[in-house]
Structures are given as structure tokens and as C-alpha cells.
N, C-alpha and C. Protein backbone atom coordinates (compact mmCIF):
# COMPACT_ATOMS: atom_id res chain seq x y z
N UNK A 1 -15.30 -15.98 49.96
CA UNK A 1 -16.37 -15.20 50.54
C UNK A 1 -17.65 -16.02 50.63
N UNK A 2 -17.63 -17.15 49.89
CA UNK A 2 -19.10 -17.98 49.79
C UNK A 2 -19.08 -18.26 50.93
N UNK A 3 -18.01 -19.10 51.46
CA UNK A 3 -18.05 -20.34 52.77
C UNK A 3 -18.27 -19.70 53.69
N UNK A 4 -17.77 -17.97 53.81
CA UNK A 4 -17.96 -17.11 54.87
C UNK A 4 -19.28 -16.76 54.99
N UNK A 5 -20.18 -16.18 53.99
CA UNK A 5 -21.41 -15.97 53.96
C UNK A 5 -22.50 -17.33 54.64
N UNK A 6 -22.22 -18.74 54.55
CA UNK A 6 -22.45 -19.80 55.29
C UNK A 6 -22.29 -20.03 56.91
N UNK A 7 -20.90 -19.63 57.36
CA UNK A 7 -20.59 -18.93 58.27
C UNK A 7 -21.27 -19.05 59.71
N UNK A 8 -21.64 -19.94 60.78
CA UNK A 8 -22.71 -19.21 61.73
C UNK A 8 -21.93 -18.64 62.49
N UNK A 9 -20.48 -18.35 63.13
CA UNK A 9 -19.62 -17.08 63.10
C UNK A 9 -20.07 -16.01 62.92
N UNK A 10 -20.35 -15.80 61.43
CA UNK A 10 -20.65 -14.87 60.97
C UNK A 10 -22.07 -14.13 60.71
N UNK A 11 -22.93 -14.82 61.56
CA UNK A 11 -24.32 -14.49 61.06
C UNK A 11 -24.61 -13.21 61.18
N UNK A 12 -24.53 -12.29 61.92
CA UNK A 12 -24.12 -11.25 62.10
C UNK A 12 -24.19 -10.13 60.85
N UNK A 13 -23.23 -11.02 60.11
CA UNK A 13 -22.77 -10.11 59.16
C UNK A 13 -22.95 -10.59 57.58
N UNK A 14 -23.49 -11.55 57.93
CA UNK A 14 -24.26 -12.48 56.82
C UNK A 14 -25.51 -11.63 55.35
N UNK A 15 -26.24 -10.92 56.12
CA UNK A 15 -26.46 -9.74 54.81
C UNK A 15 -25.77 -8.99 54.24
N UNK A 16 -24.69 -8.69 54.85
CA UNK A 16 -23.22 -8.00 54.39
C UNK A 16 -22.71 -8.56 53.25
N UNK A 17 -22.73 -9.88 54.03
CA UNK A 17 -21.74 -11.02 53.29
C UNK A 17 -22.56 -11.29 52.11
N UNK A 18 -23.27 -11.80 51.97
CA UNK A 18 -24.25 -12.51 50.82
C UNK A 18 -24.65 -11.22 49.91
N UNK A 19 -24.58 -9.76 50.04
CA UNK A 19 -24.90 -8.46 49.04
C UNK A 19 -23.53 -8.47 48.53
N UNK A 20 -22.17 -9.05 49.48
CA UNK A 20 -21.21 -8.55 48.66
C UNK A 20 -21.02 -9.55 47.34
N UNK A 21 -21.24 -10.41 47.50
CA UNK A 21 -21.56 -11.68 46.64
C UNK A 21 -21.68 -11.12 45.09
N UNK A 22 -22.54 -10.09 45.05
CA UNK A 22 -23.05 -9.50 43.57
C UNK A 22 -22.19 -8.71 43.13
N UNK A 23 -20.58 -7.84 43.99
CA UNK A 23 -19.84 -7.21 43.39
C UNK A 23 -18.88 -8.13 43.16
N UNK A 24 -19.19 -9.68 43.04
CA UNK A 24 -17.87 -10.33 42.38
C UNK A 24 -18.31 -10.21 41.32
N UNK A 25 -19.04 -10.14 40.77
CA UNK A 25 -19.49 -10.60 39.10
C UNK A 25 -19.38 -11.93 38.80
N UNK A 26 -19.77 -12.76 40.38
CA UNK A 26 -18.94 -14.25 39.28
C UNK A 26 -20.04 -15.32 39.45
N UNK A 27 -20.47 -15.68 38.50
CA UNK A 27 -21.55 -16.84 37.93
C UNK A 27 -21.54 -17.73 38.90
N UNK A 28 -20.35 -18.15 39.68
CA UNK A 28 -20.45 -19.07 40.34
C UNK A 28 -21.21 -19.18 41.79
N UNK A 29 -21.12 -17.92 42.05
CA UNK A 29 -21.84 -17.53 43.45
C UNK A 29 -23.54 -17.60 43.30
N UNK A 30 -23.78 -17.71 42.29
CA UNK A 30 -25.83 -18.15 41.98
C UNK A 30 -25.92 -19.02 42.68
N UNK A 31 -25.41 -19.81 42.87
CA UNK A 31 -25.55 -21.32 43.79
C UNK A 31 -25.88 -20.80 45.21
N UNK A 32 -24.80 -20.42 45.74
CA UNK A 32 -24.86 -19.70 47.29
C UNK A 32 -25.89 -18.55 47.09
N UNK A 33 -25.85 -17.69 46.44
CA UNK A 33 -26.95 -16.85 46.51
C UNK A 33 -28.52 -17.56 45.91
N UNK A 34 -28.73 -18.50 45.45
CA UNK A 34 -30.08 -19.20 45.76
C UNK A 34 -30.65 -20.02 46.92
N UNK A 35 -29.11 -20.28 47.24
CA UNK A 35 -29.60 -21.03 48.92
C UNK A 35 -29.64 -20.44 49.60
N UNK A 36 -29.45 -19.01 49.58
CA UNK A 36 -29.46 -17.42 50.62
C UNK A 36 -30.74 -17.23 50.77
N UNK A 37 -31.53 -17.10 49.01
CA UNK A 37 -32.50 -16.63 49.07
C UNK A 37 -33.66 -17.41 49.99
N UNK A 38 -33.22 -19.10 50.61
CA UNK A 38 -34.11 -19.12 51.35
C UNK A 38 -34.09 -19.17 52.61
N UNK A 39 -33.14 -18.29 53.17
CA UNK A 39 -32.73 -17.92 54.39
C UNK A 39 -33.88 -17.83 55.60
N UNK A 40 -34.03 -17.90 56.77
CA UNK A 40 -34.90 -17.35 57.59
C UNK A 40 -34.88 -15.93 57.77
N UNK A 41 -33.78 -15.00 57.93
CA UNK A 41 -33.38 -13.93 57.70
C UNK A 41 -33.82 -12.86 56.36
N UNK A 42 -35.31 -12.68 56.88
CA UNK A 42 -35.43 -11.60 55.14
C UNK A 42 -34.26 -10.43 55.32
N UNK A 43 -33.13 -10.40 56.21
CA UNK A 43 -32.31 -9.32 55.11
C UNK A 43 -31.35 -9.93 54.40
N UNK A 44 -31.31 -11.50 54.75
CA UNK A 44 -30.23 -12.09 54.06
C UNK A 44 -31.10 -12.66 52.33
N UNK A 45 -32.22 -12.52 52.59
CA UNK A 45 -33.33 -12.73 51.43
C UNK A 45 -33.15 -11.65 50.54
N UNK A 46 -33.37 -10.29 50.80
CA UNK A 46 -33.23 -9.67 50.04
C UNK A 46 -31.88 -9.51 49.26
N UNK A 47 -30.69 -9.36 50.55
CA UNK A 47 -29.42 -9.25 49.92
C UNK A 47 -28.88 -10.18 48.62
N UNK A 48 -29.83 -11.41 48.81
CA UNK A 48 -29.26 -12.65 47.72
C UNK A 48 -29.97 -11.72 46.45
N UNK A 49 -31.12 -11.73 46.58
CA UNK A 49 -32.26 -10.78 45.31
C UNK A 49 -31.00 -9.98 44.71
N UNK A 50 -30.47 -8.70 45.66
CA UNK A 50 -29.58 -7.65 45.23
C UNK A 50 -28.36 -7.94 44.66
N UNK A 51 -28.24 -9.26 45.47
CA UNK A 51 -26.35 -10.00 44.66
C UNK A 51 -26.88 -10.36 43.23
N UNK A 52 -28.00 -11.39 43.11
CA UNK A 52 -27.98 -11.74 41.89
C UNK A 52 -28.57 -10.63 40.94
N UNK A 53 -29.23 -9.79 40.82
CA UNK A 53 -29.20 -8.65 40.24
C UNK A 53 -28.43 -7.83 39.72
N UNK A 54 -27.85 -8.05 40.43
CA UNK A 54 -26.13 -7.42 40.60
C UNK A 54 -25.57 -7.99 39.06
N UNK A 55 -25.28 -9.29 39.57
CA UNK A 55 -24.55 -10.28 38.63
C UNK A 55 -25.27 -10.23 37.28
N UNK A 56 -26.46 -10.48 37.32
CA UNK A 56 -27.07 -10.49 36.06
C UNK A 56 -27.09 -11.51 35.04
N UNK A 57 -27.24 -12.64 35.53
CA UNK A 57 -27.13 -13.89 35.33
C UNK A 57 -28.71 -14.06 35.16
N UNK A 58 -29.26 -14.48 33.67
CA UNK A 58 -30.48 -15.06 33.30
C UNK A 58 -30.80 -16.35 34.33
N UNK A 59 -30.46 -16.78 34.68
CA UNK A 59 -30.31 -18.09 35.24
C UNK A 59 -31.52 -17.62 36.66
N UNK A 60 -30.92 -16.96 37.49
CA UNK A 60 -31.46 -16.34 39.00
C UNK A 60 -32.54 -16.25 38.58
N UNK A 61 -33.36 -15.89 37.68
CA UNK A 61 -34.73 -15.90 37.32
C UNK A 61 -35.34 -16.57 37.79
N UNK A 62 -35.41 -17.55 37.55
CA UNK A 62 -36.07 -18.72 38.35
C UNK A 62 -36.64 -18.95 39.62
N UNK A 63 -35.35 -18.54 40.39
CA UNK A 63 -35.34 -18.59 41.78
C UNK A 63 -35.90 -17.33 42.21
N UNK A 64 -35.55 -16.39 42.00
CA UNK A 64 -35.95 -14.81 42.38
C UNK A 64 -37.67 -14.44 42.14
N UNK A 65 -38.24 -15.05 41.11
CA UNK A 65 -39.24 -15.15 40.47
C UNK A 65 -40.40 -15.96 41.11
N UNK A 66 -39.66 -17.34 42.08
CA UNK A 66 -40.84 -18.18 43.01
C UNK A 66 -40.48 -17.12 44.53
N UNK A 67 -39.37 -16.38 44.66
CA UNK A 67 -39.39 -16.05 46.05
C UNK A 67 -40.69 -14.76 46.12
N UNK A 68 -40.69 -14.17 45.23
CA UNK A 68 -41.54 -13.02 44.88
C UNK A 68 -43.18 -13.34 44.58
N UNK A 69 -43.83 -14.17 44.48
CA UNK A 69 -44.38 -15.08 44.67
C UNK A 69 -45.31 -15.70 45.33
């Protein structure tokens, strides 16, 4: 689902893609969802915010914290 959320195919559906990101639960997707967060697309901006929230990974702090900012 990462490589898809990358996707320009898929741009479309790219806030879709990058919110579903946060119902994997999986640590590994912070990566892709921090390079989301600096999307041109604020709905693909927010959706990264909502994935990593989601996940709940101390880590996203960081990033979520300069986008808000």
C-alpha cells in the first residue's frame, strides 16, 4: 500500500491511500507518511497527520509538530 500511495496513477486517490496507512498499525509506514506530510496536496497533508495518529508512534512527533508550525 506504501508504493501505491506514491503512485502518480493514483493521485486521485492518494488521500485515501496515505489515511489508510494508519489502519495498518505498522511502524514502518512513518517513513511514507512523513514524506506525505510534505505533499503539495493539503488533503494528502492532513491524511499523513491522521495515519500517524492513528499509529501512535512517539517518533511522528517530530514531523507533525514542524508541519503545525
Amino acid at each position: 500500500m506504501v508504493d501505491l500511495s506514491f503512485d502518480d496513477a493514483f493521485v486521485d486517490q492518494r488521500p485515501m491511500l496515505v489515511d489508510a496507512l494508519g489502519w495498518t498499525a505498522n511502524y514502518d509506514a512513518l517513513a511514507a507518511l512523513d514524506q506525505h506530510g510534505h505533499d503539495t496536496n493539503p488533503e494528502v497533508r492532513c491524511a499523513a497527520i491522521r495515519a500517524a495518529r492513528r499509529i501512535g508512534h512517539p517518533a511522528a512527533a517530530m514531523w507533525i509538530t514542524a508541519l503545525l508550525v
